[in-house]
Protein backbone atom coordinates (compact mmCIF):
# COMPACT_ATOMS: atom_id res chain seq x y z
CA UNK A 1 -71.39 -43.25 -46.78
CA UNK A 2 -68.99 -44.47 -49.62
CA UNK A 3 -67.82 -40.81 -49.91
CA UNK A 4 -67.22 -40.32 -45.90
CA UNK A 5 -64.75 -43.76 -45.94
CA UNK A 6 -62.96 -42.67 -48.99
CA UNK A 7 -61.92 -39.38 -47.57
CA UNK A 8 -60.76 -41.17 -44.34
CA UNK A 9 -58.46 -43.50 -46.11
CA UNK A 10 -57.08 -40.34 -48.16
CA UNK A 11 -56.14 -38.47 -45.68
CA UNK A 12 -54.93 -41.36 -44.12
CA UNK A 13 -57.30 -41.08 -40.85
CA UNK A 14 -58.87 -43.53 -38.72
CA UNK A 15 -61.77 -44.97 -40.53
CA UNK A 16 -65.20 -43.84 -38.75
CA UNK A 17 -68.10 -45.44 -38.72
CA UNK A 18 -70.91 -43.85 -41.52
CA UNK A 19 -73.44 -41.92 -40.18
CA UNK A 20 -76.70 -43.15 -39.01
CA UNK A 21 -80.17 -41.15 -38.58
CA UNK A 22 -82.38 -42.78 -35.75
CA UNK A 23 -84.96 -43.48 -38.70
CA UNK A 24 -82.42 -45.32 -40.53
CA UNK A 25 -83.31 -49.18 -40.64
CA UNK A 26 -79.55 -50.05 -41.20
CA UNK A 27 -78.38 -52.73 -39.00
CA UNK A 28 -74.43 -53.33 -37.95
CA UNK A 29 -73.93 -56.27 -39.90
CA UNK A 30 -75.20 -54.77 -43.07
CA UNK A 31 -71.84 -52.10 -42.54
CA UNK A 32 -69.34 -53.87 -40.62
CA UNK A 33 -67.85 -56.39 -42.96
CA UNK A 34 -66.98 -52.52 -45.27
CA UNK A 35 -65.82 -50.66 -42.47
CA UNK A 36 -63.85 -53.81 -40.91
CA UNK A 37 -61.81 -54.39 -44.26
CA UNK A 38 -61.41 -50.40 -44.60
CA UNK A 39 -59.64 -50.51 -40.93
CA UNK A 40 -57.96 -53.49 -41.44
CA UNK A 41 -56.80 -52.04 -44.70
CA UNK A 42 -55.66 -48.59 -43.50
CA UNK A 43 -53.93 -50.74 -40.26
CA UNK A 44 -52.06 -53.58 -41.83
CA UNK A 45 -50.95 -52.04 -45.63
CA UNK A 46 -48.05 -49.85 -44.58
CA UNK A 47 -46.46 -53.13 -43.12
CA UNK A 48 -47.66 -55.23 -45.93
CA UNK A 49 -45.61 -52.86 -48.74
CA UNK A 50 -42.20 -52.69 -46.34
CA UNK A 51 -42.82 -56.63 -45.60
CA UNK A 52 -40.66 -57.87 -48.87
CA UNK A 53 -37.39 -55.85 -48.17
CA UNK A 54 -37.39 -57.48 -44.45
CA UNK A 55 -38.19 -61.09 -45.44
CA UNK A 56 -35.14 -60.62 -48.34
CA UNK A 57 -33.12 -59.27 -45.78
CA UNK A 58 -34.08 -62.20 -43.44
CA UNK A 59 -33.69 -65.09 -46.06
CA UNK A 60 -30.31 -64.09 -47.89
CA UNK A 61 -29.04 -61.04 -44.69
CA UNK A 62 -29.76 -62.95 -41.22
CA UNK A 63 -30.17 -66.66 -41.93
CA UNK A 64 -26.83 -66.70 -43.42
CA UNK A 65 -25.35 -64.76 -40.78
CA UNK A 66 -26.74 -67.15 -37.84
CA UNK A 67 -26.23 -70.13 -40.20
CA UNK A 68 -22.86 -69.38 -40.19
CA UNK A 69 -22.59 -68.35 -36.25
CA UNK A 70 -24.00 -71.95 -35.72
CA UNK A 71 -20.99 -73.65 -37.94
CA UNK A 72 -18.14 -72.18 -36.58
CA UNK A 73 -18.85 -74.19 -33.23
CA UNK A 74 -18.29 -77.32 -35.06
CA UNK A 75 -15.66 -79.18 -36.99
CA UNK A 76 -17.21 -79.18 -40.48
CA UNK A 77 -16.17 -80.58 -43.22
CA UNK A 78 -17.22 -81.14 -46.28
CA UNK A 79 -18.13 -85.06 -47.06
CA UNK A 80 -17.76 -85.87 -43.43
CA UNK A 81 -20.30 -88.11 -41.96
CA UNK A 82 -20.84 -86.66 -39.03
CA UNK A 83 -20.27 -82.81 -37.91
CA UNK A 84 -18.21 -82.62 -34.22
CA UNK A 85 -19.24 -79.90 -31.96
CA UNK A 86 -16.10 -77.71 -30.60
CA UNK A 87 -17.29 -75.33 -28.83
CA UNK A 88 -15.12 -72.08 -29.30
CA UNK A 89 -12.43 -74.45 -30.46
CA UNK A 90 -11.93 -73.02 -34.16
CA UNK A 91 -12.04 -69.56 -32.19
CA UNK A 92 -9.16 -70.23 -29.90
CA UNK A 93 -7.16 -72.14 -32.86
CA UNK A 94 -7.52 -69.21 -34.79
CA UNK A 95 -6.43 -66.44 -32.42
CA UNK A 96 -3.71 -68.99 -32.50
CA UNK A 97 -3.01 -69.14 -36.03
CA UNK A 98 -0.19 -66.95 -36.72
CA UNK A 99 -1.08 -66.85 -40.89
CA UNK A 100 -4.69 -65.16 -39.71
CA UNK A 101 -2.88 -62.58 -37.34
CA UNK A 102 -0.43 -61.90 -40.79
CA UNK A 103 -3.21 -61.78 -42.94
CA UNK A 104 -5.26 -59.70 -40.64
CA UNK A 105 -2.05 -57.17 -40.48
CA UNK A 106 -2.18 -57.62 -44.60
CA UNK A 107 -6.17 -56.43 -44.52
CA UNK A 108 -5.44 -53.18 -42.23
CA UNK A 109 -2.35 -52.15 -44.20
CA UNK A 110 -4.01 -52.25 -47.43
CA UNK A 111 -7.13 -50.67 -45.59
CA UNK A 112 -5.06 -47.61 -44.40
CA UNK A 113 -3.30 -46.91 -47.58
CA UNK A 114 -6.36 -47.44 -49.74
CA UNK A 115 -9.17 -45.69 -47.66
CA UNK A 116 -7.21 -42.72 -46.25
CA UNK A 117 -5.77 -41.21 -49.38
CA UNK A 118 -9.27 -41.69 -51.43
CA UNK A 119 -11.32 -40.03 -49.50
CA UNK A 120 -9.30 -36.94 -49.49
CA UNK A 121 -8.88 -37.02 -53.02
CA UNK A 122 -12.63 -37.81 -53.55
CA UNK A 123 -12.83 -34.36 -51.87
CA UNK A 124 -11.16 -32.70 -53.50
CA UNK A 125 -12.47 -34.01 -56.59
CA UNK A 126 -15.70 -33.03 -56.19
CA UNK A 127 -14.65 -29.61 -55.40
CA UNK A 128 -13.37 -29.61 -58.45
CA UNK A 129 -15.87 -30.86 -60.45
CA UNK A 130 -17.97 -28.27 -58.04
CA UNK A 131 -16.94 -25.49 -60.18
CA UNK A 132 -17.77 -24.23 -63.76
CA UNK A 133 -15.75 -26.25 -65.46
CA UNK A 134 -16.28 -26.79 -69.55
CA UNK A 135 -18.07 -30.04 -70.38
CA UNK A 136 -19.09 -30.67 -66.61
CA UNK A 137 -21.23 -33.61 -67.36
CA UNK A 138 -18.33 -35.35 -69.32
CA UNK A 139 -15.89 -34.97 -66.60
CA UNK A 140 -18.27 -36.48 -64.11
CA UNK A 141 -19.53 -39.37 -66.13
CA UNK A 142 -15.71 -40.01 -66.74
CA UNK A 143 -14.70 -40.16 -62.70
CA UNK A 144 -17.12 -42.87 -62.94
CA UNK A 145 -15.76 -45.29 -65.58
CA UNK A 146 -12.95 -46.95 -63.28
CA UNK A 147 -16.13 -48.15 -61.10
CA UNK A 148 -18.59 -49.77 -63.92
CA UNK A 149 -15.35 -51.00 -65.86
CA UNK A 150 -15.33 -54.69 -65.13
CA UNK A 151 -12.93 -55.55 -61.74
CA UNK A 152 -11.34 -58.72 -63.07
CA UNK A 153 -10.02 -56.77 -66.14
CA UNK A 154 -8.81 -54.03 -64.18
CA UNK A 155 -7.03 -55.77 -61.90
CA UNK A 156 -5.60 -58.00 -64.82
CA UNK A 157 -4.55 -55.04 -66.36
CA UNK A 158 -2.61 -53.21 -63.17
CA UNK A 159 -1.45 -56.66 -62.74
CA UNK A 160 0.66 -55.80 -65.98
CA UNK A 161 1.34 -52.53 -65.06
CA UNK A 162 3.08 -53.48 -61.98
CA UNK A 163 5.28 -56.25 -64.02
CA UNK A 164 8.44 -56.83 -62.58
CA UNK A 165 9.91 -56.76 -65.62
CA UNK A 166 8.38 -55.50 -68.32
CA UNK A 167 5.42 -53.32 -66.25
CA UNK A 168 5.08 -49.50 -67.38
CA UNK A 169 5.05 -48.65 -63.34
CA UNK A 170 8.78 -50.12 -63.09
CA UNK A 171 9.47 -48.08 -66.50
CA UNK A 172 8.71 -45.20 -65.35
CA UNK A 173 10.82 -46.09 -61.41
CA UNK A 174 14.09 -47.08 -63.66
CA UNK A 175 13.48 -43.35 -65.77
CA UNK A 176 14.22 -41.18 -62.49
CA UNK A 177 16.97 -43.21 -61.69
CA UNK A 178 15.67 -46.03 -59.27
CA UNK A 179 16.16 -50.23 -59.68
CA UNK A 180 13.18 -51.86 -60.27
CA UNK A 181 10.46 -53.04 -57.68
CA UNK A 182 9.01 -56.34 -57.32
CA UNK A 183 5.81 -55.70 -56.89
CA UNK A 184 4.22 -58.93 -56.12
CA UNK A 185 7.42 -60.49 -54.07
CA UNK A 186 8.03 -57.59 -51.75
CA UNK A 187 5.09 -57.16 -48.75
CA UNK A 188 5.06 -53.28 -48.59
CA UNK A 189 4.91 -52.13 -52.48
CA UNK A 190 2.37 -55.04 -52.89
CA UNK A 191 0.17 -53.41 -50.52
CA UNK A 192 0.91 -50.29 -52.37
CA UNK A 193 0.09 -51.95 -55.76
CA UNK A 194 -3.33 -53.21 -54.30
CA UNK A 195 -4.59 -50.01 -52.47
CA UNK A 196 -3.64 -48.16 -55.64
CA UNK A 197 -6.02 -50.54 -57.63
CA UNK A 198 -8.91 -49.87 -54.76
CA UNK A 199 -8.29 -46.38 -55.51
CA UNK A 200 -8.10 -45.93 -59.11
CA UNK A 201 -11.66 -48.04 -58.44
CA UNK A 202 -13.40 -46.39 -56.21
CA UNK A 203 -12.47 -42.81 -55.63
CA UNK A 204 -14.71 -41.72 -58.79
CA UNK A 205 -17.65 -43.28 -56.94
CA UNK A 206 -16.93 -41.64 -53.80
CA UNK A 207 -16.48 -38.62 -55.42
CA UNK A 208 -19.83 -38.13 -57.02
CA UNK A 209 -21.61 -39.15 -53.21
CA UNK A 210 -19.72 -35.67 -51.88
CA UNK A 211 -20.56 -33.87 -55.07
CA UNK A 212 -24.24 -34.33 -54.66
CA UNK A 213 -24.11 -33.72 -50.82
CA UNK A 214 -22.01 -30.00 -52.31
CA UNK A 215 -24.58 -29.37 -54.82
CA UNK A 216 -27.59 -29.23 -52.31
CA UNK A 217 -25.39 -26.73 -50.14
CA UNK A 218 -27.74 -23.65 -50.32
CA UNK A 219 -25.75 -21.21 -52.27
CA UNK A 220 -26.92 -18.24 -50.32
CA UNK A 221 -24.28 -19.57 -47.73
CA UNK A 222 -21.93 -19.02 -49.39
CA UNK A 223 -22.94 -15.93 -50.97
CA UNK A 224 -22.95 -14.52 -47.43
CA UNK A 225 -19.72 -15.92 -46.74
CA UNK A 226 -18.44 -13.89 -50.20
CA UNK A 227 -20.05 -10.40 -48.69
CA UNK A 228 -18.11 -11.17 -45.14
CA UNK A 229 -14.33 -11.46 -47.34
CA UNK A 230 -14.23 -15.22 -47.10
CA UNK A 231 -11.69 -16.26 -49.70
CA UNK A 232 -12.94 -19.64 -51.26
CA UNK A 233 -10.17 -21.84 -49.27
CA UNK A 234 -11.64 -20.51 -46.48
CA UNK A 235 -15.91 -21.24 -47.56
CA UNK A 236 -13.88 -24.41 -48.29
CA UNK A 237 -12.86 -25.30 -44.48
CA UNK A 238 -15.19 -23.32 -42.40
CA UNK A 239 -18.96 -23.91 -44.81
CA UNK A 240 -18.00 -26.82 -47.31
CA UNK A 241 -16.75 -29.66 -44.69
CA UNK A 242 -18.98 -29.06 -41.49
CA UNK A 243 -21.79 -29.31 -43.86
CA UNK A 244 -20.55 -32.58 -45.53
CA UNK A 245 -20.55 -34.15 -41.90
CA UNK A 246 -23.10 -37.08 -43.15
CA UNK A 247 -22.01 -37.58 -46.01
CA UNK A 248 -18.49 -38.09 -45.14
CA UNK A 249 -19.71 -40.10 -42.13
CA UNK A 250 -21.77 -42.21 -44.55
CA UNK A 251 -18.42 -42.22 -47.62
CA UNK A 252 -16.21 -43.58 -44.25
CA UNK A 253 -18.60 -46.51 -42.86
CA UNK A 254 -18.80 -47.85 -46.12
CA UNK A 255 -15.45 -47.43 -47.10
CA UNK A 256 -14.44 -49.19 -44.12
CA UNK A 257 -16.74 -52.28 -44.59
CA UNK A 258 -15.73 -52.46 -48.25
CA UNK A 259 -11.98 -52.06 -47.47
CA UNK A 260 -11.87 -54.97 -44.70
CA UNK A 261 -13.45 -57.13 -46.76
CA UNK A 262 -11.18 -56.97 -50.31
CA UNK A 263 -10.90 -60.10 -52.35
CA UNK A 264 -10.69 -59.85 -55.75
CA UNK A 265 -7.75 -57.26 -56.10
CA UNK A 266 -4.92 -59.69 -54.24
CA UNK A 267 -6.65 -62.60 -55.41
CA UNK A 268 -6.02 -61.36 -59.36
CA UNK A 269 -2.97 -59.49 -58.78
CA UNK A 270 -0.71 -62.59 -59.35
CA UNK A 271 -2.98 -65.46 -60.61
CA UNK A 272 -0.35 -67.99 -59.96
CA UNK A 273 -0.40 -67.18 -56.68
CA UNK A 274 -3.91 -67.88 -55.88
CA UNK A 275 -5.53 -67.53 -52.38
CA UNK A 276 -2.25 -68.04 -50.67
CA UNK A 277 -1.40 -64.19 -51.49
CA UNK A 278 2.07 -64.72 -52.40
CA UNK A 279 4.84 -66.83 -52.08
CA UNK A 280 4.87 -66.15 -48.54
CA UNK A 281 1.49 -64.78 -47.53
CA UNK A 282 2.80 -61.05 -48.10
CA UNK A 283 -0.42 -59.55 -49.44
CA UNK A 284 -3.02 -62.35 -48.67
CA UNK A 285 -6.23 -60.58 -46.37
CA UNK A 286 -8.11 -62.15 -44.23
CA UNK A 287 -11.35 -63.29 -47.12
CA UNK A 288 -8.68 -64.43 -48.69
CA UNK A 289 -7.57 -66.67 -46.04
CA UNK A 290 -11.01 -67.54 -45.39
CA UNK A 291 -11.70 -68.42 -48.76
CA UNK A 292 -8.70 -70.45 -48.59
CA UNK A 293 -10.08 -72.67 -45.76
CA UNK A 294 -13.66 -72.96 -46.80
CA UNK A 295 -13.04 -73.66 -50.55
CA UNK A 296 -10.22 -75.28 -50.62
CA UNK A 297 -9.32 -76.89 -47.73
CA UNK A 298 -13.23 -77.60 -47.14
CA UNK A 299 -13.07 -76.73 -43.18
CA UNK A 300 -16.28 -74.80 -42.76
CA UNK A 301 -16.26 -74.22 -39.34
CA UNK A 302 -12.92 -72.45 -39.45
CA UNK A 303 -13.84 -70.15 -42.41
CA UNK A 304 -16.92 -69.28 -40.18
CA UNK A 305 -14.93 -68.26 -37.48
CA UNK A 306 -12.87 -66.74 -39.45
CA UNK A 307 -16.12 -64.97 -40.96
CA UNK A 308 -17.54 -63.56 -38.02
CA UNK A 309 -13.55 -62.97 -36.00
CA UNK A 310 -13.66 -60.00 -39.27
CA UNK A 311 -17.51 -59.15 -39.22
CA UNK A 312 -16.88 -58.15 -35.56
CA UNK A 313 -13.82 -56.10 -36.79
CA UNK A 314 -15.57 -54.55 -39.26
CA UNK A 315 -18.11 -53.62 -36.63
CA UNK A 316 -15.40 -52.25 -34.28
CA UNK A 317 -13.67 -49.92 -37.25
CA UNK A 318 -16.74 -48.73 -38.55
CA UNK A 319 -18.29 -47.45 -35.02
CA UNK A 320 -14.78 -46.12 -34.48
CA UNK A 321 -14.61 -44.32 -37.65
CA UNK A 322 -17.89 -42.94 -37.18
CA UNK A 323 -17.31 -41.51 -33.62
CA UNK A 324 -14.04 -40.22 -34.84
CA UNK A 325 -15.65 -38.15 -37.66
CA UNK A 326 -19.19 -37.12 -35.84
CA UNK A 327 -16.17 -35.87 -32.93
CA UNK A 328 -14.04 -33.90 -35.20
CA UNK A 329 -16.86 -32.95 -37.27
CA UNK A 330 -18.60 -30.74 -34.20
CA UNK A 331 -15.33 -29.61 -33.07
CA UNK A 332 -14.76 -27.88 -36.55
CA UNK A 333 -18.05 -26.47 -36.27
CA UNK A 334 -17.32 -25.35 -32.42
């Protein structure tokens, strides 16, 4: 009997019943509290071992995010006595608020410049480090060092490099003949400064996502693609790329999330600037901002507008992004 209920469970079968002969004495309630906890067991564990990721994702994932839904409809501020209920007030101030429609201009321009030109060079990377190269392992342990470096001393460090006046970047500008750039004053190069940070961060990382999706390209593919007189640019375009589709799909989305929501970078490129991203806003983002009006102008209820006004963005870009490469993804294969 004992033998008959612990193949069951290993194949992962129904539990049935043990066997009875018509002389057997053996009543029901002699077996069933065995065969109950075997069902119950075979029924309920599966949910039991996925239960802890859900309730985490529930307790510090959800909560927060309704918690936060639920503040932005009132005026809340910190040490106030008593919370007043707007409505979509903070919503219709802030689609009002001219400094959240410059920093949201801020976010996408830094965005573009950052996400665009790493992903094709994270490409391309990986290609390279795709081929048999001399000390393989070396080169792709050191396209990861930017990305476990600590952020607050990288950015403290391009921080110097981009010194008006004594920064290498602006060293190297007055060499070839050009005047100097103020990085931090003027709105367009201190995008420029900050994507460049994002990249020098990040594109590593991304690189060694495509080069694992490349490595478990069956190599027969492209040993058939050899035979046929494909030149390697071409196994390149018409085997490497369609077959990266969900990888690059997956490298996109979370570029996208990641690139909406940057804070440390302009928040550490001028520390005397602070939150306010310049003398004049020209590179603060939209966390910024919101970190601006929850921490230190203690209005809650407008950061948490603020909060979910982006989380909807990021929501918008993302499914865009994804449509846009799953589109031209097929049509390459087509």
């Amino acid at each position: 009997m004992t033998t008959e209920l612990s193949v069951a469970r290993g194949r992962g079968a129904e539990p049935r019943p043990p066997r009875r002969d018509d002389n057997d004495d053996i009543g029901p309630a002699k077996l069933s509290w065995r065969y109950r906890l075997t069902r119950l067991d075979v029924k309920f564990s599966p949910y039991i071992y996925i239960a802890p990721f859900f309730v985490l994702f529930a307790v510090v994932g959800l909560f927060p995010l309704l918690y936060t839904a639920y503040i932005s409809l009132f005026d809340w501020e910190l040490g106030a006595d008593e919370q007043e209920f707007l409505g979509l007030g903070n919503y219709t101030e802030l689609l009002a608020d001219s400094q959240f429609w410059n920093a949201m201009v801020n976010t996408l321009s830094i965005f573009a410049i950052s996400t665009i030109p790493q992903i094709i060079i994270a490409v391309l990377l990986a290609a390279l480090l795709n081929t048999a190269l001399r000390g393989r392992t070396g080169w792709r342990m050191g396209v990861l060092l930017p990305y476990v470096a600590s952020l607050v001393a990288l950015t403290i460090i391009f921080g110097d490099l981009f010194g008006v006046q004594y920064g290498t970047v602006n060293n190297i500008v007055e060499w070839f003949g050009f005047d100097r750039i103020d990085w931090q004053a003027d709105r367009w190069w201190s995008h420029v400064a900050i994507a460049t940070m994002v990249n020098w961060r990040w594109t590593g990382y991304n690189a060694l996502i495509v080069l694992a999706a490349m490595q478990a390209i069956p190599r027969d593919v492209y040993e058939a693609a050899w035979v046929d007189g494909a030149s390697k640019v071409r196994q390149f375009l018409s085997i490497t790329l369609p077959m990266l589709r969900p990888t690059l799909i997956f490298v996109i989305v979370t570029s996208t999330i990641g690139g909406l929501q940057i804070f440390t970078e302009p928040l550490l490129f001028s520390p005397s600037a602070g939150a306010n991203g310049g003398a004049t806003h020209q590179y603060q983002t939209v966390v910024l901002y919101m970190y601006q009006s929850g921490f230190q102008s203690l209005d809650l209820g407008y950061a948490s507008a603020m909060a979910w006004v982006l989380f909807i963005v990021v929501i918008a870009i993302a499914g865009i992004n994804f449509l846009l490469t799953r589109r031209l993804a097929s049509s390459g294969e087509a």
